[in-house]
Structure formats: C-alpha cells, structure tokens
N, C-alpha and C. Protein backbone atom coordinates (compact mmCIF):
# COMPACT_ATOMS: atom_id res chain seq x y z
N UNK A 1 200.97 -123.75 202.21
CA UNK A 1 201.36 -124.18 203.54
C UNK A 1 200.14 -124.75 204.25
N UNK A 2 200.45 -125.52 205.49
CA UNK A 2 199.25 -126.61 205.92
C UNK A 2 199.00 -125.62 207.09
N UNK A 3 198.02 -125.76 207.72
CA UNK A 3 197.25 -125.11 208.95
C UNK A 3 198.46 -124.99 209.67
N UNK A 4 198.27 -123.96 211.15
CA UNK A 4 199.44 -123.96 211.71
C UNK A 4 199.05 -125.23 212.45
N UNK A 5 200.94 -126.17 212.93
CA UNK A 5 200.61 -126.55 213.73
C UNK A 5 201.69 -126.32 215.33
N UNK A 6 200.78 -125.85 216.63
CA UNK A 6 201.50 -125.13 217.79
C UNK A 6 201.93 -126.58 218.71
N UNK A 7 203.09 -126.09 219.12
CA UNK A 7 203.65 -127.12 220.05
C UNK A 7 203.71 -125.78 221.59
N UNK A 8 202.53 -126.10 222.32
CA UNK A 8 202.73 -125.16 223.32
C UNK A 8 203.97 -125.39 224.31
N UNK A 9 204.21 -127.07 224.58
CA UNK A 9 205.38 -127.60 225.16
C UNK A 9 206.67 -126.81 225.08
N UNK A 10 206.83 -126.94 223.76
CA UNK A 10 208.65 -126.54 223.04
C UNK A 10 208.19 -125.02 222.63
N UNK A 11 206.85 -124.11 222.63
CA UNK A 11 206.69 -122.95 222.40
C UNK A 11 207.14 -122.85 220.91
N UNK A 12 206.47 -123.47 220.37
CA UNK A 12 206.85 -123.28 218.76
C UNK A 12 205.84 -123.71 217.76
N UNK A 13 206.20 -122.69 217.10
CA UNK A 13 204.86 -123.00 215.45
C UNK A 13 205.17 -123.78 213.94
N UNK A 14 204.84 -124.36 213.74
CA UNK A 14 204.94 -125.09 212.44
C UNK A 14 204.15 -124.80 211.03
N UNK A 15 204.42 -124.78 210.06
CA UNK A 15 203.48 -124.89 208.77
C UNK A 15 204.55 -125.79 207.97
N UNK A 16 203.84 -126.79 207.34
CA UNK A 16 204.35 -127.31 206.73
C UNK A 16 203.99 -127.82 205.00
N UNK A 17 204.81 -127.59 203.74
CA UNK A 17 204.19 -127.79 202.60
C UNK A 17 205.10 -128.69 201.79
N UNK A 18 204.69 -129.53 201.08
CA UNK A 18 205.31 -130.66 200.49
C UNK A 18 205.58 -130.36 199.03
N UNK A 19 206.60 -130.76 198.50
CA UNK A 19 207.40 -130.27 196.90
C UNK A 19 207.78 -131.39 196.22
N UNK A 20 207.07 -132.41 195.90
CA UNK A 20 207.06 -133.54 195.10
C UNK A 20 207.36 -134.49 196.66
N UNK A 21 208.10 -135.72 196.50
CA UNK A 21 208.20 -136.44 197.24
C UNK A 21 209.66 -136.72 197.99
N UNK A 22 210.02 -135.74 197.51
CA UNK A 22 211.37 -135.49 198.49
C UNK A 22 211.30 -134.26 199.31
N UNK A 23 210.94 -133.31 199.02
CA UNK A 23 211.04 -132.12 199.69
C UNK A 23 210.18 -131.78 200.38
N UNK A 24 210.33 -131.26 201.82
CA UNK A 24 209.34 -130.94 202.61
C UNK A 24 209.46 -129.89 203.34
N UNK A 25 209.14 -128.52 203.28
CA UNK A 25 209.40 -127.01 203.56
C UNK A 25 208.92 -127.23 205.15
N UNK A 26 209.74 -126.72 206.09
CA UNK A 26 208.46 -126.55 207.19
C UNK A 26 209.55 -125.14 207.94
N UNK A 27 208.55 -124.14 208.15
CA UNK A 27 208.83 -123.29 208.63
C UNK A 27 208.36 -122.98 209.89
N UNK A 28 208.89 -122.55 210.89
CA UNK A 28 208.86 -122.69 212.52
C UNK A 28 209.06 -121.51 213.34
N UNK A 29 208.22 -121.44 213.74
CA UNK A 29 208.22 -120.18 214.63
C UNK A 29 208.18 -119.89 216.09
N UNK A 30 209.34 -119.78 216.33
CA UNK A 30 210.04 -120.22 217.82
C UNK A 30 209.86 -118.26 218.70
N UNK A 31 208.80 -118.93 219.97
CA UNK A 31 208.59 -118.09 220.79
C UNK A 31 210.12 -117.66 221.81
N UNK A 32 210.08 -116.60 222.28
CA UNK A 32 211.66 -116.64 223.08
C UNK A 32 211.35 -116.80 224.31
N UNK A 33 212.45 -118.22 224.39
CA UNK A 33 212.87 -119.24 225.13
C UNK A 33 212.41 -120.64 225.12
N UNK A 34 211.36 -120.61 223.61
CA UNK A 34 211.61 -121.69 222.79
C UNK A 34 212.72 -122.97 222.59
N UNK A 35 212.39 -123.93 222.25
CA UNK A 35 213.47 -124.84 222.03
C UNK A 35 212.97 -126.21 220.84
N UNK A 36 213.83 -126.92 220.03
CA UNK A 36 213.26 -128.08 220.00
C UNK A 36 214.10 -128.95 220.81
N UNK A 37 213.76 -130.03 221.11
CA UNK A 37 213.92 -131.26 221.40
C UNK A 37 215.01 -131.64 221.02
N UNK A 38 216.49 -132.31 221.16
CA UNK A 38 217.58 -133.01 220.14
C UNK A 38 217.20 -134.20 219.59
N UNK A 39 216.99 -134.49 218.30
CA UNK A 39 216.73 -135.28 217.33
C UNK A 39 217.57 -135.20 216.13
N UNK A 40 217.39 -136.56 215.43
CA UNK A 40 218.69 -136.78 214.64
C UNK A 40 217.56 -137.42 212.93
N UNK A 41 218.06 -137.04 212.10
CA UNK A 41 217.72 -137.02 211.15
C UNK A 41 218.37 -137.89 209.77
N UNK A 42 218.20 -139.35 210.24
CA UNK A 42 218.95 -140.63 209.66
C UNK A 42 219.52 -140.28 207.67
N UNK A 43 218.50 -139.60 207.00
CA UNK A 43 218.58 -139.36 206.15
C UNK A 43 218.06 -138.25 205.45
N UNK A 44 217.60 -137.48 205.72
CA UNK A 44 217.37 -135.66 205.57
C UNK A 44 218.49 -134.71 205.33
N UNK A 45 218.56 -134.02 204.82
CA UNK A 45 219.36 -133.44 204.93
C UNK A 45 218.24 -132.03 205.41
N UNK A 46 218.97 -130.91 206.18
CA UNK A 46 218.30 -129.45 206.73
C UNK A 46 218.75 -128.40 206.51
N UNK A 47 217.83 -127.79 206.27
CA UNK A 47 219.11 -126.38 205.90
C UNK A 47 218.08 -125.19 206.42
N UNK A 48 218.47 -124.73 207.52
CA UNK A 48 218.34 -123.44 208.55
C UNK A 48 218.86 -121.93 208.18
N UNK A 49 217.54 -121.24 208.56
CA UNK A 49 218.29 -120.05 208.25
C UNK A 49 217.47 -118.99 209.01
N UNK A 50 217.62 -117.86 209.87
CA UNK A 50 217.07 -117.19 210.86
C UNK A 50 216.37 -116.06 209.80
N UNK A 51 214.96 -115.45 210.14
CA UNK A 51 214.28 -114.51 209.03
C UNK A 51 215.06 -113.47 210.16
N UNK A 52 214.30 -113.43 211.40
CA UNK A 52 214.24 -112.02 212.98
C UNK A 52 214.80 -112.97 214.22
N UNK A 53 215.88 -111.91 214.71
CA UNK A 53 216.38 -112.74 215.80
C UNK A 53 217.21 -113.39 215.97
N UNK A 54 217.38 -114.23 216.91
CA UNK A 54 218.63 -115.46 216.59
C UNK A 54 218.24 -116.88 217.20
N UNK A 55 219.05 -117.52 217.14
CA UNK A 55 218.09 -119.16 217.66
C UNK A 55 219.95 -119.79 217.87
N UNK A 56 219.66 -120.34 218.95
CA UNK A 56 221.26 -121.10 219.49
C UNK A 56 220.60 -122.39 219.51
N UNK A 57 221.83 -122.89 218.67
CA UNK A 57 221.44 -124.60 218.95
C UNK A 57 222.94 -125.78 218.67
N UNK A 58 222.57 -126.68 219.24
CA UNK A 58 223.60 -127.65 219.10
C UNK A 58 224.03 -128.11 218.10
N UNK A 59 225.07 -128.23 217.14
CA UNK A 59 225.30 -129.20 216.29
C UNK A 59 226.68 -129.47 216.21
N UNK A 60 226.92 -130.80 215.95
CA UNK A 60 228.60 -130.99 216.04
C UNK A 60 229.61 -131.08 217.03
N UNK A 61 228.42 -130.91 218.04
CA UNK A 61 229.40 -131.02 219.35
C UNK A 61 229.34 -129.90 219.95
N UNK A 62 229.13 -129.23 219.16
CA UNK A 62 229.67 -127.32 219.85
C UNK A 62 227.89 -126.19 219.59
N UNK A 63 228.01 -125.57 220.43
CA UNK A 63 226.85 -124.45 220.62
C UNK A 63 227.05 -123.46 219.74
N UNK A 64 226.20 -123.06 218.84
CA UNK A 64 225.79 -122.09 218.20
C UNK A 64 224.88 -120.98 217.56
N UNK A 65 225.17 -119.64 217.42
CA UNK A 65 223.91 -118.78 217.65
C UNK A 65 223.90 -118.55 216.09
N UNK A 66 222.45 -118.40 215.57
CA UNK A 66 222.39 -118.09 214.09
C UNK A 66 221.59 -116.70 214.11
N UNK A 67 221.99 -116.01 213.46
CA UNK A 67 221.22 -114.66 212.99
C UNK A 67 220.87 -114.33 211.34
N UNK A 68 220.13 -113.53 211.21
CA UNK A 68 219.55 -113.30 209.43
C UNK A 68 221.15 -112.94 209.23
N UNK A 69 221.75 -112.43 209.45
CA UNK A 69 223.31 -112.41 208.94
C UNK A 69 224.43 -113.09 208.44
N UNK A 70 223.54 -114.50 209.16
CA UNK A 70 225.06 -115.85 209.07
C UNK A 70 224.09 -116.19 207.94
N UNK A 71 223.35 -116.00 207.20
CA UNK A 71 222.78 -116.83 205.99
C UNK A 71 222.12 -117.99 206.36
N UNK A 72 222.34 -118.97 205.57
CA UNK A 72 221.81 -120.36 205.28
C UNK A 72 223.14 -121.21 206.64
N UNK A 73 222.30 -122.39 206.95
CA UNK A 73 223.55 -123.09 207.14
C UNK A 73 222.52 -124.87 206.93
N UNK A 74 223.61 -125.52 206.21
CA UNK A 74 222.74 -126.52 205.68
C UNK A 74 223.14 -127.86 206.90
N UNK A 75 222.79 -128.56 207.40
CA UNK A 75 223.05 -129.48 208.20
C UNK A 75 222.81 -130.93 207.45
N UNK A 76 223.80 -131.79 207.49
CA UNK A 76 224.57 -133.26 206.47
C UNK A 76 222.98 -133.99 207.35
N UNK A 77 222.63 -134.73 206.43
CA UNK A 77 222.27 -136.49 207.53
C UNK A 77 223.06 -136.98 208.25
N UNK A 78 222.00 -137.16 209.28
CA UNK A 78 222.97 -137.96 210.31
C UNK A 78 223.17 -137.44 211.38
C-alpha cells in the first residue's frame, strides 16, 4: 500500500495499491461525519464493503446504510 493519503476537507484517509493494470485497491478511512464528494465512475467498476461501523451513501437514486453485515456490495460503471 502507498503512503497515507488524508483529505482533511471530506475527513478521510486513503492508501492506495495497484494489481497489474486494471486493478486498483484503495482503502479509505472515513472519520464520523465524513463524506465523499458524488462522482461517477465512466468505466470502473467498485465494490464496497464496511470493515467497523456503517457509511450511508447514495446510489441509484435511493439512500443507503452499509454495515460489516450487508457484505460486499459491488457498484456497475456508470
């Protein structure tokens, strides 16, 4: 994993490590009342998953809270 990197703005931590030339791990560490930004991801595909805690976020139109319980949830491009 790469140095941390802190977004004091959005209150959140990054490391990020690269897996040939498609894959790119980045794990994030969201202070509470943290947020990111809404951004859209033309061709990525994401796949989220809570270690401690929970994290609510937008997708699809509709609001949702994720916990280490709901598993994985993978988010399409686009």
């Amino acid at each position: 994993m790469s140095e941390p990197t802190i977004d004091p703005v959005h209150r959140v931590r990054y490391e990020f490590e690269r897996a040939g030339d498609e894959l790119l791990t980045v794990d994030t560490w969201m202070q509470s009342g943290g947020g990111l930004p809404k951004h859209y991801h033309p061709i990525q595909e994401e796949t989220w998953w809570v270690v401690d805690g929970e994290v609510r976020f937008h997708l699809d139109g509709s609001w949702r809270v994720l916990r280490p319980e709901d598993g994985k949830v993978v988010v399409s491009p686009g």
